[in-house]
Protein backbone atom coordinates (compact mmCIF):
# COMPACT_ATOMS: atom_id res chain seq x y z
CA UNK A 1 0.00 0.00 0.00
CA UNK A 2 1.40 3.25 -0.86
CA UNK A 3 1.70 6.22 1.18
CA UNK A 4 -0.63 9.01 0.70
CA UNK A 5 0.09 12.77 1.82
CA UNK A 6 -1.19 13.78 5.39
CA UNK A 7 -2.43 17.23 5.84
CA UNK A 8 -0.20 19.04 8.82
CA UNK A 9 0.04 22.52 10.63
CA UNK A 10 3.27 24.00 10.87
CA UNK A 11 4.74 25.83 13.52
CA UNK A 12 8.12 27.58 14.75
CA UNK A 13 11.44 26.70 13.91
CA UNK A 14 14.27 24.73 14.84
CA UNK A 15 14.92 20.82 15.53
CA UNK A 16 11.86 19.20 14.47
CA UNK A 17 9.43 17.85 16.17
CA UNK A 18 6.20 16.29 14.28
CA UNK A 19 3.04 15.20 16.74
CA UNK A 20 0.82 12.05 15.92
CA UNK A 21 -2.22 12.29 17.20
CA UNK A 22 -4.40 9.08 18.72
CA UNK A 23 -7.30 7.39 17.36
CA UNK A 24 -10.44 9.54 16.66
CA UNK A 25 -8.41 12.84 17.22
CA UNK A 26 -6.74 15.31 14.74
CA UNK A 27 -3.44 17.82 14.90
CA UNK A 28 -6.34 20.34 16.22
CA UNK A 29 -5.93 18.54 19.32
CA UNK A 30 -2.09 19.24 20.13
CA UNK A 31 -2.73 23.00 18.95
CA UNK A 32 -1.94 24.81 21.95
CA UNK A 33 1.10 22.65 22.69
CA UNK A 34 2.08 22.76 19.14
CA UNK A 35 2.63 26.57 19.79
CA UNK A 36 4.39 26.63 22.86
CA UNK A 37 6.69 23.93 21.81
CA UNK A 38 7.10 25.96 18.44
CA UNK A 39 9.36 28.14 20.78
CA UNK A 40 12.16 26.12 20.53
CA UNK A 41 11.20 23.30 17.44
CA UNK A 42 9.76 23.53 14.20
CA UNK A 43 6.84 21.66 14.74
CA UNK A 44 4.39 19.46 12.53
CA UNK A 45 1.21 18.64 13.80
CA UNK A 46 -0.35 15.87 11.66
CA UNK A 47 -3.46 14.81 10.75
CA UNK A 48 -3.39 10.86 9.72
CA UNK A 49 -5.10 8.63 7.52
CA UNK A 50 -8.62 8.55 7.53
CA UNK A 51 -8.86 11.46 10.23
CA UNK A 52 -9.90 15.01 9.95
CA UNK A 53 -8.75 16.47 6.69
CA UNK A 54 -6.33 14.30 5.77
CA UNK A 55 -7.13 11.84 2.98
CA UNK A 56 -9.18 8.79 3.39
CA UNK A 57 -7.77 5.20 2.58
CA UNK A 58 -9.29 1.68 2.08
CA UNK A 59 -6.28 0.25 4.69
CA UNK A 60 -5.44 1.51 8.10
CA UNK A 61 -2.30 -0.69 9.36
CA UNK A 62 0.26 0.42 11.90
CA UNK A 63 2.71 -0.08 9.09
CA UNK A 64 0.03 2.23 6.73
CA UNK A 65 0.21 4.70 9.18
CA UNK A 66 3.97 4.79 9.53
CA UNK A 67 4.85 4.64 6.00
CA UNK A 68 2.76 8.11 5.65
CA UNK A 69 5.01 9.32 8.01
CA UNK A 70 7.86 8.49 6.56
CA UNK A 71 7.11 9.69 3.32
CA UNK A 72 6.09 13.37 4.72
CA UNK A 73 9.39 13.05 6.49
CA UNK A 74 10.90 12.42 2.98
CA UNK A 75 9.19 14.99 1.17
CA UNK A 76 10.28 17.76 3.57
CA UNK A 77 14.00 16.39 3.94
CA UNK A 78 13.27 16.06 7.30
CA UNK A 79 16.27 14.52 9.64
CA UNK A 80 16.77 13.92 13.89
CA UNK A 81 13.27 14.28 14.59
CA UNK A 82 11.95 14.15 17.55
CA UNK A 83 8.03 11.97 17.08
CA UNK A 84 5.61 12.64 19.88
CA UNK A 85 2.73 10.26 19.91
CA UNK A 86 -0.64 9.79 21.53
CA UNK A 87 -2.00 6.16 21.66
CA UNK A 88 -2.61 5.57 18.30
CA UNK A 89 -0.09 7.65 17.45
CA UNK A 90 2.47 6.25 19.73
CA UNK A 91 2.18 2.78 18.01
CA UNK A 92 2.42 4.03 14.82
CA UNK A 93 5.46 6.28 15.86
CA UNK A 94 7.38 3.20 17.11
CA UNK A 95 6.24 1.41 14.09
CA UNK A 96 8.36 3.77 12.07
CA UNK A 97 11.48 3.83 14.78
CA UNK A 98 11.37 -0.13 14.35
CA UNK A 99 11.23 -0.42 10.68
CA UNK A 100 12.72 2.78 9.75
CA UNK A 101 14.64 4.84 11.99
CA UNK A 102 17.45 6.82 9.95
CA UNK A 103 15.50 10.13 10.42
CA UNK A 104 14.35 9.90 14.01
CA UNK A 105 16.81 10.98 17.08
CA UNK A 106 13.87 10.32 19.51
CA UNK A 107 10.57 9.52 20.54
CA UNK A 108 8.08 10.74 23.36
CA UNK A 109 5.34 7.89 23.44
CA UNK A 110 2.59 9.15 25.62
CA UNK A 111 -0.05 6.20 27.08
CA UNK A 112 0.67 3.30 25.07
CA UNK A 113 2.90 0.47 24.91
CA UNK A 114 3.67 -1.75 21.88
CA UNK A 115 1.62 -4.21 23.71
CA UNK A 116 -2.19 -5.85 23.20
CA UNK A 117 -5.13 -4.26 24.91
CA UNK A 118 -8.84 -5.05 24.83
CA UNK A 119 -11.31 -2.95 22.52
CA UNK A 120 -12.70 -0.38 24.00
CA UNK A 121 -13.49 1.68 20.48
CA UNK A 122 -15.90 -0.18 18.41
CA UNK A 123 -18.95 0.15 20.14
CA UNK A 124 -18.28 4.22 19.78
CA UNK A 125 -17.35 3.51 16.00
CA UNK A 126 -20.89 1.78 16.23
CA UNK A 127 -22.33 4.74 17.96
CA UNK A 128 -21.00 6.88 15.36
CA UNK A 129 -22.34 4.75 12.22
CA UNK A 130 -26.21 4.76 13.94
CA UNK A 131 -26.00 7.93 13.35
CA UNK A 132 -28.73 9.43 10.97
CA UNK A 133 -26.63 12.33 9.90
CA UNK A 134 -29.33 13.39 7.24
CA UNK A 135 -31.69 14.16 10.63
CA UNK A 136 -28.89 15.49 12.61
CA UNK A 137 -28.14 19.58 11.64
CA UNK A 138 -26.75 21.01 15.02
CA UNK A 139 -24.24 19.63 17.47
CA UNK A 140 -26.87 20.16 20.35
CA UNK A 141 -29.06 17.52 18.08
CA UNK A 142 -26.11 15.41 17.92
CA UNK A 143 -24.93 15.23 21.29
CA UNK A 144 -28.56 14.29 22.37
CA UNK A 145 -28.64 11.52 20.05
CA UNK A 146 -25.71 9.96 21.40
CA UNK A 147 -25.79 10.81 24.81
CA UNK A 148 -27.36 7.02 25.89
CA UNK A 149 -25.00 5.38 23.39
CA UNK A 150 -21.75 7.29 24.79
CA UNK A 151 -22.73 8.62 28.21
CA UNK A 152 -19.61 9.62 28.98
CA UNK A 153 -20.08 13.85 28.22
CA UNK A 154 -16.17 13.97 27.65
CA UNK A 155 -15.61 11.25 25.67
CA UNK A 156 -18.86 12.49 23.82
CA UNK A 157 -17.94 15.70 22.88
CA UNK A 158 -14.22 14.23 21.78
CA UNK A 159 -16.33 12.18 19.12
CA UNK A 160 -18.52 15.06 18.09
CA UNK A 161 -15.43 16.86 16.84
CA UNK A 162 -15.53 14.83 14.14
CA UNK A 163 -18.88 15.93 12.95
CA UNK A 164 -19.47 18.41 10.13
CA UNK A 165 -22.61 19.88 9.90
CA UNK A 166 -23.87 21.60 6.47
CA UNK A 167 -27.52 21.99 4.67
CA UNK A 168 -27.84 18.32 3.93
CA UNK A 169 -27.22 17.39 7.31
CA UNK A 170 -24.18 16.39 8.82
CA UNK A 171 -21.28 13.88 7.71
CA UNK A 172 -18.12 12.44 10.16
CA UNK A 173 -14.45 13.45 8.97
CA UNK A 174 -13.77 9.74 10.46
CA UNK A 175 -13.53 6.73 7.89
CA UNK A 176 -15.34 5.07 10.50
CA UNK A 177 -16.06 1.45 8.41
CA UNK A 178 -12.19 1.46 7.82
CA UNK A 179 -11.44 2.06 11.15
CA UNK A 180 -13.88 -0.60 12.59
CA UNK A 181 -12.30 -2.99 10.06
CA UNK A 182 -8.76 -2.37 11.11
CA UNK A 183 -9.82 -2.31 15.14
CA UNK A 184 -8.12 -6.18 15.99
CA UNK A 185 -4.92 -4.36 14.53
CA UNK A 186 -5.28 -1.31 16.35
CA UNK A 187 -5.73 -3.06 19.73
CA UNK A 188 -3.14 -5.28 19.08
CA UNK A 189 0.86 -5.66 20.11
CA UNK A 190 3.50 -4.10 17.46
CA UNK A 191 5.46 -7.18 16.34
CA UNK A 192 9.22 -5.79 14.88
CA UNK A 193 10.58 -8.08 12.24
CA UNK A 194 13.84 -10.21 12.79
CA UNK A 195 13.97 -8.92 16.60
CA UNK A 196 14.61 -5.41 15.54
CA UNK A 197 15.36 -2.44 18.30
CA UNK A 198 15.79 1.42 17.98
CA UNK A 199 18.69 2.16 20.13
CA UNK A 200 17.63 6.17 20.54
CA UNK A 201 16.35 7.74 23.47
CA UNK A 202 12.30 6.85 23.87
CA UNK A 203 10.78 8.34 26.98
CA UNK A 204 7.04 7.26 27.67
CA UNK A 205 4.60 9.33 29.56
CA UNK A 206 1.80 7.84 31.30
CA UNK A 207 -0.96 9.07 33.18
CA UNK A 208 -0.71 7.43 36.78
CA UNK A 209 -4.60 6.34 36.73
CA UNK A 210 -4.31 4.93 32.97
CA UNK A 211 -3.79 0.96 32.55
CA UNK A 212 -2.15 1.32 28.92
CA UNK A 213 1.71 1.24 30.49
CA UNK A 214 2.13 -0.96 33.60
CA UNK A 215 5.11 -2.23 35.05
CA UNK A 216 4.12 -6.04 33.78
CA UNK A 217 4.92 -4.08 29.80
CA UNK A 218 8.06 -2.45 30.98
CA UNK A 219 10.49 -5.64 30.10
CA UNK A 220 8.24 -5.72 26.58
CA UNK A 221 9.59 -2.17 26.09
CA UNK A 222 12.96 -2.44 27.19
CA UNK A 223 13.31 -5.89 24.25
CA UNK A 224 12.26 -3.20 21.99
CA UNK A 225 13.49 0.12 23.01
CA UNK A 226 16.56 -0.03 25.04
CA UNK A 227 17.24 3.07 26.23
CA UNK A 228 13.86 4.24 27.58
CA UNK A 229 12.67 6.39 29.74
CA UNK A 230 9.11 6.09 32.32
CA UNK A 231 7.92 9.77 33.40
CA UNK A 232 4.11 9.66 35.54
CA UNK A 233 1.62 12.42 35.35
CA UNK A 234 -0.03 11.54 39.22
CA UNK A 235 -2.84 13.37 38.33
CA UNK A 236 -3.20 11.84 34.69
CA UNK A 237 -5.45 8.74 32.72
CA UNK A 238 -4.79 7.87 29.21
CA UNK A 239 -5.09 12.19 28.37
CA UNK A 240 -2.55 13.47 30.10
CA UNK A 241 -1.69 16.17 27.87
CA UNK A 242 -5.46 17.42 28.62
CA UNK A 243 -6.56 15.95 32.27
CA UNK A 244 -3.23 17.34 33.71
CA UNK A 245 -1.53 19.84 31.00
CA UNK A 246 0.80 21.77 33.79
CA UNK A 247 1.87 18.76 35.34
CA UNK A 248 2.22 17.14 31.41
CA UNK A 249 4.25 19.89 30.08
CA UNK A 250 7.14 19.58 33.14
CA UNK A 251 7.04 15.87 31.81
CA UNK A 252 7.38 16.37 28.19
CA UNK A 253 10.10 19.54 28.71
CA UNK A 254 12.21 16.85 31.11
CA UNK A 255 11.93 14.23 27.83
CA UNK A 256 12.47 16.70 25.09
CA UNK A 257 15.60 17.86 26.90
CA UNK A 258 17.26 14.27 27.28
């Protein structure tokens, strides 16, 4: 499958720095960080496959989603980046230190490990699908009609980002049947080829009441990541960077320094 081209805001200059977002987000979310970290880094927030305005594709692989990567690093001549990833976008970044990792110097991995987890996302996907978006024309109208399928109001709203609304109703930015399709990959454990490592600094930031990176998946990331790093946001789950910014961003500055 080839690589297609990811839309991405820029910011700042310097070393760069290019954010992955997770599953059902969009560079949108990492704004406001984007611009304080374009202080120091040039810094490329991306929007991937299938998600908010970048193109949609019939195939949504880890490997997919890091060869899209690599090809925008390509295009742009791109060299020691720094990748800072969010779930989704965690796996997919060390997808791409695994398999191809001439252009990174580092990666910040925040919530994930390269481990299996149950599914938690379909039933939204299915949420999302029920749907009638030709009945639904405001997000107050929206939010009502999903508020017994998803009745958490944050995780709600997250989704409803996703929603564009126009005369004919309303349409998600999401390639939701591609991303229900690829969900057993999603949830499942990256798996490097011929025992492969990337021997550059990785430093993974978890929120302290988040199950994604327990000390049971630390000797799975050391096999694959050697010299890593474990920072804790106390006051943190699996959005860190949002439930706990202040105590995220001493975190992330301690990471992007080392």
């Amino acid at each position: 499958m080839s690589a297609i081209p990811l839309v991405y805001d820029e910011f700042g200059a310097g070393p760069p720095l290019i954010i992955l977002h997770g599953l059902f987000g969009s560079a949108r979310n990492w704004q406001n960080y984007a611009k304080t970290l374009a202080e120091r880094h040039h810094v490329i927030a991306v929007d991937l496959r299938n998600h908010a305005r970048s193109p949609h594709a019939p195939t949504h692989t880890y490997s997919d989603l890091a060869e899209d990567v690599a090809a925008l690093l390509e295009s742009l001549d791109l060299s020691d980046v720094t990748l800072l990833g969010h779930s989704m976008g965690g796996k997919a970044a060390m997808t791409l230190a695994l398999a191809s990792p001439a252009r990174l110097a580092k990666l910040v991995i925040v919530d994930i490990a390269p481990v299996a987890y149950d599914d938690h996302h379909t039933s939204l996907i299915d949420a999302m699908l029920a749907m009638p978006l030709a009945e639904v024309h405001r997000r107050q109208d929206a939010e009502r009609w999903l508020e017994s399928l998803v009745p958490d109001p944050t995780i709600r709203l997250f989704l409803l980002q996703n929603l564009q609304f126009g005369a004919g109703g309303s349409q998600w930015r999401l390639n939701l049947p591609v991303l229900r399709a690829a969900m057993p990959e999603l949830i499942g454990a990256i798996t490097p080829a011929g025992g492969a490592q990337f021997t550059k600094p990785v430093h993974f930031i978890r929120g302290a009441r988040s199950d994604r990176i327990v000390d049971s998946t630390l000797p799975i990331i050391a096999s694959y990541f050697p010299l890593y790093a474990v920072h804790t946001v106390a006051n943190g789950g699996h959005w860190p960077h949002s439930e706990a910014p202040t105590e995220f961003r001493v975190h992330l500055a301690t990471a992007l320094d080392h």
